[in-house]
PDB file of N, CA and C in Angstrom:
ATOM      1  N   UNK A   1     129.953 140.227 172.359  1.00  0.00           N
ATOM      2  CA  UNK A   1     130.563 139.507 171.247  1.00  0.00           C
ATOM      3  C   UNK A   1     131.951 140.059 171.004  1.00  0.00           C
ATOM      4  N   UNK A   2     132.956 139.151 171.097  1.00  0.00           N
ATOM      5  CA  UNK A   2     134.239 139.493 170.671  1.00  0.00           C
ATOM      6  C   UNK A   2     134.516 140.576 169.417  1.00  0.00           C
ATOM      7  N   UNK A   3     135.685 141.400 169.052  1.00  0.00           N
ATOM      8  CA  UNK A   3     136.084 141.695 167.713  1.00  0.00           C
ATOM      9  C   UNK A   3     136.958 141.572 167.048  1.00  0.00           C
ATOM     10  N   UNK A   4     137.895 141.114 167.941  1.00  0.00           N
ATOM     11  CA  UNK A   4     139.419 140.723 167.189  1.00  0.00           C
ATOM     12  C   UNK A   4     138.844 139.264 166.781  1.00  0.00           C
ATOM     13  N   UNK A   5     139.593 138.986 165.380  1.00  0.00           N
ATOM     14  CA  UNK A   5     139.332 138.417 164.506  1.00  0.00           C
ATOM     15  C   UNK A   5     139.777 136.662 165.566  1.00  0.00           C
ATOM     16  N   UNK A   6     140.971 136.423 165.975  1.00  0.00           N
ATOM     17  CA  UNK A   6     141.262 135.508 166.876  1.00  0.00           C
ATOM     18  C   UNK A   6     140.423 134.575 167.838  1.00  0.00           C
ATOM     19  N   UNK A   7     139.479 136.046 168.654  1.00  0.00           N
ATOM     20  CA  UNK A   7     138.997 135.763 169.456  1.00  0.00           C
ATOM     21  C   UNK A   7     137.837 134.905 169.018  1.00  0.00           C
ATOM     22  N   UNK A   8     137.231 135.559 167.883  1.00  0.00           N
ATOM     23  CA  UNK A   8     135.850 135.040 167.339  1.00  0.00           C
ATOM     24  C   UNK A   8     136.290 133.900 166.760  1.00  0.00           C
ATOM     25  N   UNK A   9     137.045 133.604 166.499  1.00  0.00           N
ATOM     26  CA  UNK A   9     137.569 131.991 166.010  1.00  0.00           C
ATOM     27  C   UNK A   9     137.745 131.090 167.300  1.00  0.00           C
ATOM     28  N   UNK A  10     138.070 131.568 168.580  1.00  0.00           N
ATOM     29  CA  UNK A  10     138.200 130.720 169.485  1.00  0.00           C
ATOM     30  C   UNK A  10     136.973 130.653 170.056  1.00  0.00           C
ATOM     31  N   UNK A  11     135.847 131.629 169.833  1.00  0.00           N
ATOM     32  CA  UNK A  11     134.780 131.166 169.974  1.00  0.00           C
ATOM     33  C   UNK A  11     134.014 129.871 169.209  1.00  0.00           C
ATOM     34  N   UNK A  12     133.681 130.045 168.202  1.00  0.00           N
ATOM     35  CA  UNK A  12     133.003 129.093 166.848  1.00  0.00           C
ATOM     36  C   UNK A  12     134.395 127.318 167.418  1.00  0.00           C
ATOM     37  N   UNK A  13     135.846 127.983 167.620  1.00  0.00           N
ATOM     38  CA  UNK A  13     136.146 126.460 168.172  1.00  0.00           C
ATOM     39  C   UNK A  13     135.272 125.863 169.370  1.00  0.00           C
ATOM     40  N   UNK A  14     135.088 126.711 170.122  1.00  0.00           N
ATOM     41  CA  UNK A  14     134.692 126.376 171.378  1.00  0.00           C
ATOM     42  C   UNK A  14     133.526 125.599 171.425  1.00  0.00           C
ATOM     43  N   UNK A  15     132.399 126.350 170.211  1.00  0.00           N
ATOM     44  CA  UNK A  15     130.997 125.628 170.258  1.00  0.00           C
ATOM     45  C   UNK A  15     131.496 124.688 169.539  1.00  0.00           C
ATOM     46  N   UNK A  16     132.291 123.845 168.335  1.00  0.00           N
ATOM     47  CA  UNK A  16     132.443 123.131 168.097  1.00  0.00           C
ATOM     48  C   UNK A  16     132.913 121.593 168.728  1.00  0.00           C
ATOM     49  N   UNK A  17     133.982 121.607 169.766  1.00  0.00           N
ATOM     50  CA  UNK A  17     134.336 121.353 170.409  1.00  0.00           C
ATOM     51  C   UNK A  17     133.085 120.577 171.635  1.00  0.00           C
ATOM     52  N   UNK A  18     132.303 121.949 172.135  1.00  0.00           N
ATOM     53  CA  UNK A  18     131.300 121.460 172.728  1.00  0.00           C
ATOM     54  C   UNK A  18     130.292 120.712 172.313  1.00  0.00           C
ATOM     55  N   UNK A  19     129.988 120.972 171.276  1.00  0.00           N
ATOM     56  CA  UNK A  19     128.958 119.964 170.521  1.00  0.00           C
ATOM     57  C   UNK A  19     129.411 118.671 170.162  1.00  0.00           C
ATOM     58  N   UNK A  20     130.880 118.492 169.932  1.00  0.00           N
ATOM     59  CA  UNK A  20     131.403 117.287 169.817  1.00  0.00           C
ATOM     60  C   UNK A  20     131.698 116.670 170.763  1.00  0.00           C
ATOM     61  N   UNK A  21     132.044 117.260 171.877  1.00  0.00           N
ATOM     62  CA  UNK A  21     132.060 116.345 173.354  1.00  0.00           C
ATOM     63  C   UNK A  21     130.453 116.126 174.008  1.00  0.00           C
ATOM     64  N   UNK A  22     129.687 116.848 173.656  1.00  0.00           N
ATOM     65  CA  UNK A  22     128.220 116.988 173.972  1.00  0.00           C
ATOM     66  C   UNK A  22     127.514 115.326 173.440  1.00  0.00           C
ATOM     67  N   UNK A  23     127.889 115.209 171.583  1.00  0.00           N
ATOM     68  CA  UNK A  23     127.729 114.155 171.152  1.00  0.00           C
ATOM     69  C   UNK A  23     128.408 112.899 171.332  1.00  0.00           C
ATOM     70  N   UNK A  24     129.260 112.597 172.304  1.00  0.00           N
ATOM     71  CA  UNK A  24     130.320 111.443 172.965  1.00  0.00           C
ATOM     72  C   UNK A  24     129.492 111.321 173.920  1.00  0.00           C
ATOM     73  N   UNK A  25     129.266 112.159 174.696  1.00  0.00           N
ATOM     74  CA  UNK A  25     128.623 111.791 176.267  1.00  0.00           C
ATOM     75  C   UNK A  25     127.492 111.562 175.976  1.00  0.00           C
ATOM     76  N   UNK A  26     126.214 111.467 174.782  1.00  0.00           N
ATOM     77  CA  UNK A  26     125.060 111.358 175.192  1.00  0.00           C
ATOM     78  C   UNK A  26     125.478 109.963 174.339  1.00  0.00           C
ATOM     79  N   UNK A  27     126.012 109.370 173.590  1.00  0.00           N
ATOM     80  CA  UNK A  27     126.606 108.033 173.154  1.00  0.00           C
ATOM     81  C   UNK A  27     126.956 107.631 174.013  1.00  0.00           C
ATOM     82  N   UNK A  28     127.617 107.706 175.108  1.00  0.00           N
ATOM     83  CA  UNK A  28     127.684 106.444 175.843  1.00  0.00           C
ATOM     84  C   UNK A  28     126.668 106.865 177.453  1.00  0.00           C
ATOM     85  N   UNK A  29     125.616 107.772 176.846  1.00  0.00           N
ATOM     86  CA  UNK A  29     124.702 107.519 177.884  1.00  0.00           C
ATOM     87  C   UNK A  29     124.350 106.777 177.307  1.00  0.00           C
ATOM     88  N   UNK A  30     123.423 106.431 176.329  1.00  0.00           N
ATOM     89  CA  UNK A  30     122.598 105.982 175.855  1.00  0.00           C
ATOM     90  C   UNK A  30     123.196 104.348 175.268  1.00  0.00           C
ATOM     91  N   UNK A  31     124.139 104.199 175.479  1.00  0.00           N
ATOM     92  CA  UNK A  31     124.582 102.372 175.352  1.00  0.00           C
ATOM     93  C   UNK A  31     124.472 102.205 176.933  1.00  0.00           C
ATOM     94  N   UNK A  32     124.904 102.946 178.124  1.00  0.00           N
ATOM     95  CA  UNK A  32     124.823 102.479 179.150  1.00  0.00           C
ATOM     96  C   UNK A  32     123.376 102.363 179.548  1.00  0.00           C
ATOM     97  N   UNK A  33     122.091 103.447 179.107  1.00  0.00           N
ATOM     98  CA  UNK A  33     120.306 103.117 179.359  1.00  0.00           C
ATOM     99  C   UNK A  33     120.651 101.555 178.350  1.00  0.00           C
ATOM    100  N   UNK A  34     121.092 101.314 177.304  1.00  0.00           N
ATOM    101  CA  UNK A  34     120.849  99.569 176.470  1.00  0.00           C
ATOM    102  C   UNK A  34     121.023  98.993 177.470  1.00  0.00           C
ATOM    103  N   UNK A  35     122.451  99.138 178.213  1.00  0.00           N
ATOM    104  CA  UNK A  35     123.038  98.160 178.901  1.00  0.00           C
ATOM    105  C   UNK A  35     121.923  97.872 180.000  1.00  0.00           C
ATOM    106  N   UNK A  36     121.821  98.935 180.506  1.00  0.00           N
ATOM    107  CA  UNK A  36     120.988  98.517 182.064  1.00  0.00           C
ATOM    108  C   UNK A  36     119.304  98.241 181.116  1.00  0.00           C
ATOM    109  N   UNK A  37     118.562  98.137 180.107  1.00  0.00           N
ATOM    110  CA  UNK A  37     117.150  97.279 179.694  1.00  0.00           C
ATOM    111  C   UNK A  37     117.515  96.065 179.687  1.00  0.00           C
ATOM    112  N   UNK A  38     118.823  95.984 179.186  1.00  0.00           N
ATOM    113  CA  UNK A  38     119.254  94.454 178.296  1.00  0.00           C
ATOM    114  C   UNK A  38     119.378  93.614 179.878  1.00  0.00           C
ATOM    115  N   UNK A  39     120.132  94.413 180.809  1.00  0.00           N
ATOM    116  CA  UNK A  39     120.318  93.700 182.676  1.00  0.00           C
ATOM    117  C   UNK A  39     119.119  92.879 183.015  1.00  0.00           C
ATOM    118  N   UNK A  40     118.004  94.294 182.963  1.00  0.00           N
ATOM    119  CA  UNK A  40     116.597  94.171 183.852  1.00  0.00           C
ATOM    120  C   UNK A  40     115.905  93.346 182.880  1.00  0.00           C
ATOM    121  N   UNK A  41     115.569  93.168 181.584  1.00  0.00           N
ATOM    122  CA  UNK A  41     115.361  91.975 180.898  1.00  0.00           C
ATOM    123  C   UNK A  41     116.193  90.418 181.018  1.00  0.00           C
ATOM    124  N   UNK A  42     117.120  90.824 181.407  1.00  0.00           N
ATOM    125  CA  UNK A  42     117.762  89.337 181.936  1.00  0.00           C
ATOM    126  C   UNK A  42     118.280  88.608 180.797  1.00  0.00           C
ATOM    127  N   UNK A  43     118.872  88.766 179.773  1.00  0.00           N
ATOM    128  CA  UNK A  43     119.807  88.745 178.881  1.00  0.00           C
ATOM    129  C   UNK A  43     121.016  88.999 179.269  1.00  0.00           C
ATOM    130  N   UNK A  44     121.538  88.059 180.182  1.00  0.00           N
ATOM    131  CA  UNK A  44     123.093  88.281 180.764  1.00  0.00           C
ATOM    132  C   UNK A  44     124.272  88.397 179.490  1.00  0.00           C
ATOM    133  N   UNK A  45     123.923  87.561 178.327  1.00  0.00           N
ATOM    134  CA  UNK A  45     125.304  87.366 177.376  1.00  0.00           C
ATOM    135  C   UNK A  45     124.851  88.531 176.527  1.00  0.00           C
ATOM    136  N   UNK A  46     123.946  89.183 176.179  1.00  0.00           N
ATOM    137  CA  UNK A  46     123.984  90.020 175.356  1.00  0.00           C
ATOM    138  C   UNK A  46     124.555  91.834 176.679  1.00  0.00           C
ATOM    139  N   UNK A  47     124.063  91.747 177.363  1.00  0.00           N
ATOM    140  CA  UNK A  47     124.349  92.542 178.056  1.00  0.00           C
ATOM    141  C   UNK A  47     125.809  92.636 178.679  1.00  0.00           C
ATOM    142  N   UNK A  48     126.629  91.218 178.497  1.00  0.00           N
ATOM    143  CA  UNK A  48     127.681  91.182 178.645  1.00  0.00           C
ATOM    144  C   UNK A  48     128.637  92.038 177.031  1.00  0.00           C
ATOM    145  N   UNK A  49     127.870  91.569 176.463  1.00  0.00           N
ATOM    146  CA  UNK A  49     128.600  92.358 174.923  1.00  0.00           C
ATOM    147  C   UNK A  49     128.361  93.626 175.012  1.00  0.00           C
ATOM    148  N   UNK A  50     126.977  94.134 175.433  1.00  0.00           N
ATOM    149  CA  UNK A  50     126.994  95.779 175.557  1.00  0.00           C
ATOM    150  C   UNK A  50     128.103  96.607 176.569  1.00  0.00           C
ATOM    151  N   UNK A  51     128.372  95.397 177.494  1.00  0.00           N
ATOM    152  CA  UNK A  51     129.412  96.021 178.877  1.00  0.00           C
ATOM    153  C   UNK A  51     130.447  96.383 177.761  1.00  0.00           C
ATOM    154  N   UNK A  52     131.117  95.555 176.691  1.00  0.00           N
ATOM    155  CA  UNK A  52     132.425  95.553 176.087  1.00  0.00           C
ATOM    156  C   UNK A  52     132.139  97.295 175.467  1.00  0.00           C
ATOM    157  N   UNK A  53     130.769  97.407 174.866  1.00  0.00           N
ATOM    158  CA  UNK A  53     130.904  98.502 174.020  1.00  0.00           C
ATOM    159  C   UNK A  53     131.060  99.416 174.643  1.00  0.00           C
ATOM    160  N   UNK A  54     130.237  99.556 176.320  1.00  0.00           N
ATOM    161  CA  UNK A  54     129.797 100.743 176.872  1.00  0.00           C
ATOM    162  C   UNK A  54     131.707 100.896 177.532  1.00  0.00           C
ATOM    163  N   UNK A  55     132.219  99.661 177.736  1.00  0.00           N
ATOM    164  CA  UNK A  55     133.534 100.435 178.345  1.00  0.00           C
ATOM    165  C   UNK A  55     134.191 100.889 176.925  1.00  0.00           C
ATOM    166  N   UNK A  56     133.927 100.839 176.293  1.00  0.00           N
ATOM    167  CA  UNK A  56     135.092 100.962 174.923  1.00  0.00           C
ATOM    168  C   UNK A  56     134.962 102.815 174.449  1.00  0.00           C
ATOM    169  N   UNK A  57     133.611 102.397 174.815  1.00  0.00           N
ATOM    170  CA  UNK A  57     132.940 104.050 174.740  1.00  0.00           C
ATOM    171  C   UNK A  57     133.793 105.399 175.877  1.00  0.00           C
ATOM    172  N   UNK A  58     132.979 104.739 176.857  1.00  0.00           N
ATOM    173  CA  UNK A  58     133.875 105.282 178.048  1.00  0.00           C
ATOM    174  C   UNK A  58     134.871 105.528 178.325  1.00  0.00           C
ATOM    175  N   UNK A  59     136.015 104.611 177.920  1.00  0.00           N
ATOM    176  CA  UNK A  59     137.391 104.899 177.515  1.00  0.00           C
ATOM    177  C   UNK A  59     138.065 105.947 176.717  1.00  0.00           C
ATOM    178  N   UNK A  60     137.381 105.985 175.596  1.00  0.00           N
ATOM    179  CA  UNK A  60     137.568 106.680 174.557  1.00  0.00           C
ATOM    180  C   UNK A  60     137.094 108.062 174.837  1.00  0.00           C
ATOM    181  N   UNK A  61     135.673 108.536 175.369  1.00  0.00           N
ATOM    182  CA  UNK A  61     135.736 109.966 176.372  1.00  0.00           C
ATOM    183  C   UNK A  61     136.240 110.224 177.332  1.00  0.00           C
ATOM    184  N   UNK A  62     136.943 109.386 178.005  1.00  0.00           N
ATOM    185  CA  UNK A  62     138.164 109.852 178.950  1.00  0.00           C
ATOM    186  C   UNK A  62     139.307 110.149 177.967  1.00  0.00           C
ATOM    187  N   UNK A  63     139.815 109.348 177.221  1.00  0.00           N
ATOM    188  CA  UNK A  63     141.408 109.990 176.469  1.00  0.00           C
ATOM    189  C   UNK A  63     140.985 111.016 175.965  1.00  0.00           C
ATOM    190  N   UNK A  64     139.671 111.532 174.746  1.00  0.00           N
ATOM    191  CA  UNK A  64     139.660 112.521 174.288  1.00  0.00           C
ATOM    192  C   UNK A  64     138.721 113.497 175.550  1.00  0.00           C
ATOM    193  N   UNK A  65     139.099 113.853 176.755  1.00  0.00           N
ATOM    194  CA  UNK A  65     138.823 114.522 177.992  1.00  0.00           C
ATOM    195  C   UNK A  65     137.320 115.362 178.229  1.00  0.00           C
ATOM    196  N   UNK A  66     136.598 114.319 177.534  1.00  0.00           N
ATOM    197  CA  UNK A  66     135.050 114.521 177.484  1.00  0.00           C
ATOM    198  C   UNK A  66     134.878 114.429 179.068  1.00  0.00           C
ATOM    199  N   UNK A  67     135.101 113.617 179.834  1.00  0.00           N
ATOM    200  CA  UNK A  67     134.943 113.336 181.145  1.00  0.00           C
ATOM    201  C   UNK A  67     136.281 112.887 181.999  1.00  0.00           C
ATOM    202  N   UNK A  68     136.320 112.745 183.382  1.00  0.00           N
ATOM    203  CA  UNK A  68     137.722 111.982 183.339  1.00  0.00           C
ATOM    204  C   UNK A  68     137.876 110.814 184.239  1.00  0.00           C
ATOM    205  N   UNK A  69     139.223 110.240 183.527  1.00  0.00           N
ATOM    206  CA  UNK A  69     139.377 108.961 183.658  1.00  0.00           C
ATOM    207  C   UNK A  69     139.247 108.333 184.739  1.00  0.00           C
ATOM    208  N   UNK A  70     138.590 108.594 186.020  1.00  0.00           N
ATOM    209  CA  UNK A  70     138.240 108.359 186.812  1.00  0.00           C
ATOM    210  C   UNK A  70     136.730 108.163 186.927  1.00  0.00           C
ATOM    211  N   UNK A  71     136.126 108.845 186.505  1.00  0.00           N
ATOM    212  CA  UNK A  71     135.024 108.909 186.575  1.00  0.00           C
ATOM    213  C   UNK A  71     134.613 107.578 185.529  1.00  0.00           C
ATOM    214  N   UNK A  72     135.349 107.410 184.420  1.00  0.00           N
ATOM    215  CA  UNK A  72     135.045 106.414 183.304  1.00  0.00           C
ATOM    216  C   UNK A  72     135.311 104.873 183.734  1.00  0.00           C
ATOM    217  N   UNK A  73     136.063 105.036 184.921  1.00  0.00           N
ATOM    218  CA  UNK A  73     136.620 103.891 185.803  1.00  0.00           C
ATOM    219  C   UNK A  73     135.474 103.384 186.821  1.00  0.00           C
ATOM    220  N   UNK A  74     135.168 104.320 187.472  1.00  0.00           N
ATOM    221  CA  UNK A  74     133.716 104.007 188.451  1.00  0.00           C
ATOM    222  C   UNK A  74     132.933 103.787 187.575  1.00  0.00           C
ATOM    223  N   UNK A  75     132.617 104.268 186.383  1.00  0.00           N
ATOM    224  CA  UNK A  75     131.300 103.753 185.712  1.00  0.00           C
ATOM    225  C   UNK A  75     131.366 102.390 185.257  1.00  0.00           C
ATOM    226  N   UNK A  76     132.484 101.791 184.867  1.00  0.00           N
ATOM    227  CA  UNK A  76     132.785 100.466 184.388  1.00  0.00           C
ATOM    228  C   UNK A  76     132.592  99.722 185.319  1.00  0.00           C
ATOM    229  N   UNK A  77     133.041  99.836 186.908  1.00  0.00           N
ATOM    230  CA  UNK A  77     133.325  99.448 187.885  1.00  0.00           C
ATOM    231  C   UNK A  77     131.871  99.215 188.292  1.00  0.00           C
ATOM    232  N   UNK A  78     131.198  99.945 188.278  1.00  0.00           N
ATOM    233  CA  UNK A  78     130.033  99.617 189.032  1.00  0.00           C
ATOM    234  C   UNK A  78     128.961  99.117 187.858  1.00  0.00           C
ATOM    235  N   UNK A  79     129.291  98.939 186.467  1.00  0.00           N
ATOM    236  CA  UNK A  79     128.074  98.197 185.753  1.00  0.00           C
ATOM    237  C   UNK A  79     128.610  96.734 185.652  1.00  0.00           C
ATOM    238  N   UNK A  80     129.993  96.768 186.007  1.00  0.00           N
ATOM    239  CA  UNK A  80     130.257  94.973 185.789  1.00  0.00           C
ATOM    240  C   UNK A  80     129.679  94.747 186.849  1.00  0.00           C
ATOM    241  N   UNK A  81     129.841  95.628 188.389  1.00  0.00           N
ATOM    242  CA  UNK A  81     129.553  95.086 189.457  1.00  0.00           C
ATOM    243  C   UNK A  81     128.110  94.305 189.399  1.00  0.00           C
ATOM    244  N   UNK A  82     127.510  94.986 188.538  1.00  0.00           N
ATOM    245  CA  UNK A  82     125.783  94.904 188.282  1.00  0.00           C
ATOM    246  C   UNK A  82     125.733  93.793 187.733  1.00  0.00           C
ATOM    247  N   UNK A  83     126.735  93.673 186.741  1.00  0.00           N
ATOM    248  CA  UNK A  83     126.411  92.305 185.882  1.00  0.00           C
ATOM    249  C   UNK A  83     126.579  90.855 186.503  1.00  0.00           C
ATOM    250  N   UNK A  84     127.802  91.510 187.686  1.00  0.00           N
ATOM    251  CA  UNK A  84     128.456  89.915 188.010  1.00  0.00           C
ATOM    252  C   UNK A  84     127.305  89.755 189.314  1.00  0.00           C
ATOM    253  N   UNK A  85     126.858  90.207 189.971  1.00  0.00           N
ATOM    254  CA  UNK A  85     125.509  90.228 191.104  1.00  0.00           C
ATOM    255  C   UNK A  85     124.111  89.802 190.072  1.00  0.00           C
ATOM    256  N   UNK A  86     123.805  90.408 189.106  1.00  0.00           N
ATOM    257  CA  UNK A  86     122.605  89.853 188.445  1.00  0.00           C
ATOM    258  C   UNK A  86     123.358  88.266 188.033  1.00  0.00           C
ATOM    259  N   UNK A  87     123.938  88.238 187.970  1.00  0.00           N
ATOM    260  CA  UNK A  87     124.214  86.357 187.202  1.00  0.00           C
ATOM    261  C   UNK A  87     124.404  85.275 188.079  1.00  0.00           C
TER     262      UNK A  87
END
């Protein structure tokens, strides 16, 4: 455990930080598991509205560097791919 007073503050940021990027990424896991029930149920227009949220999501943890913008690009990339093949 740190003792300079600094350090222990850049700790407590750190878990903060992590818990807040921790809580982004399991949000847009969990619209992308909606997205893919709403697919395999076969609800193309509602699953088309979840695509809008799940990229909006995704976007938004790439700028604030939860993940990166590449990676947020293939994920979009390959659930429209899903959508426009299921329809």
């Amino acid at each position: 455990m740190a003792n300079i007073k600094s350090a222990k503050k850049r700790i407590e940021i750190g878990n903060r930080n992590r818990l807040r990027n921790k809580a982004r990424k399991t949000e847009f896991k969990t619209v992308i598991k909606k997205f893919e029930k709403t697919l395999a149920e076969g609800n193309f227009d509602e699953a088309r509205e979840i695509l809008k949220d799940v990229d909006k999501k995704l976007k938004k943890a790439s700028v604030k560097n939860v993940i990166h913008k590449n990676e947020a690009a293939r994920k979009i990339s390959r659930l429209t791919k899903r959508l426009n093949n299921a329809i």
